[in-house]
Protein backbone atom coordinates (compact mmCIF):
# COMPACT_ATOMS: atom_id res chain seq x y z
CA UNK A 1 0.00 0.00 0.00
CA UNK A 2 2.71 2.23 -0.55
CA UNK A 3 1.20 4.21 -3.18
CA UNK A 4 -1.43 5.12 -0.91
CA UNK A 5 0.67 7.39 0.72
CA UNK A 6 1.40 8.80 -2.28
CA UNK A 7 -2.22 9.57 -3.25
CA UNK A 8 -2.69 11.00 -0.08
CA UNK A 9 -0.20 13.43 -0.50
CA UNK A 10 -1.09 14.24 -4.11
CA UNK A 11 -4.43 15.01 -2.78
CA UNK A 12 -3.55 16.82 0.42
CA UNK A 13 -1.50 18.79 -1.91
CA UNK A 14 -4.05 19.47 -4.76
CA UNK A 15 -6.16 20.59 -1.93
CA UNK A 16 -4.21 23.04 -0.22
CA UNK A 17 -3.34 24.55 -3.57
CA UNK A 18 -7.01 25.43 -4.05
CA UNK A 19 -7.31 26.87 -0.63
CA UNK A 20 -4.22 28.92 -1.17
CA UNK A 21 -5.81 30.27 -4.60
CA UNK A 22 -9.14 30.80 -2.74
CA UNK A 23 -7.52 32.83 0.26
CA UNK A 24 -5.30 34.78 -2.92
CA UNK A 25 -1.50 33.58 -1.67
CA UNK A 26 0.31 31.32 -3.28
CA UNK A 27 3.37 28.87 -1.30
CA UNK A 28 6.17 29.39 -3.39
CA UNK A 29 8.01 26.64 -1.04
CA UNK A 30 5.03 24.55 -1.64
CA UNK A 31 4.60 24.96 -6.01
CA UNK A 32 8.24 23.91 -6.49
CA UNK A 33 8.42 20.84 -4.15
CA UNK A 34 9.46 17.84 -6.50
CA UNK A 35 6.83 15.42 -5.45
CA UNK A 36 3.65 17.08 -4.52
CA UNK A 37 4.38 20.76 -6.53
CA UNK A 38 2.49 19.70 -9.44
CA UNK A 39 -0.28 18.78 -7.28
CA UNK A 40 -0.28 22.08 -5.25
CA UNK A 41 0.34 24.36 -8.81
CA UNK A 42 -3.32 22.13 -10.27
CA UNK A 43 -5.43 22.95 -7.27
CA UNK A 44 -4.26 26.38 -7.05
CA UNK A 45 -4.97 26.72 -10.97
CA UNK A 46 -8.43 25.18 -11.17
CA UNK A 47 -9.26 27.54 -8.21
CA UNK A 48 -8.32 30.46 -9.76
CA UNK A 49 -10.00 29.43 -12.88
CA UNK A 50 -13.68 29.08 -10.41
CA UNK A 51 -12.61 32.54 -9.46
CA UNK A 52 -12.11 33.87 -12.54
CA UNK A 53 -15.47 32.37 -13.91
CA UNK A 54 -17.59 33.37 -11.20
CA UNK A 55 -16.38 36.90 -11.33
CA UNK A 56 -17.32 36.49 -15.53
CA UNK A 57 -21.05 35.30 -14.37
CA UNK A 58 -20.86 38.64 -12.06
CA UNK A 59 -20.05 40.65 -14.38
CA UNK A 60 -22.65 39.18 -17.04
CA UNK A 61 -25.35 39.89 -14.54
CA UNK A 62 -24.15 43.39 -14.22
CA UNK A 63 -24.53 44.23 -17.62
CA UNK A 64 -27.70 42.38 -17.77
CA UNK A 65 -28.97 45.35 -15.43
């Protein structure tokens, strides 16, 4: 089960990139670590993308008005 460990980390890692994104800093330390960086750098991505959409949607309402 030693690739467990491994998912666990991948996912720990995906998941604290999105919260990073979401609270707008991003771990430097964190993005360039060698096994859990890409992880980290995809969260915080795919957050910023949601962010970036839902501001979009905003801003479609807005001009809607």
């Amino acid at each position: 089960m030693k690739d467990e460990g491994l998912m666990d980390d991948a996912l720990l890692a995906y998941g604290t990139g999105r919260a990073d994104a979401l609270a707008g800093c991003r771990d430097a330390a964190q993005a360039r670590d060698p096994r859990t960086g890409a992880d980290y750098r995809m969260g915080f991505l795919d957050a910023r993308i949601e962010i970036f959409r839902m501001f979009a949607g905003v801003r479609e309402i807005l001009d809607e008005s």
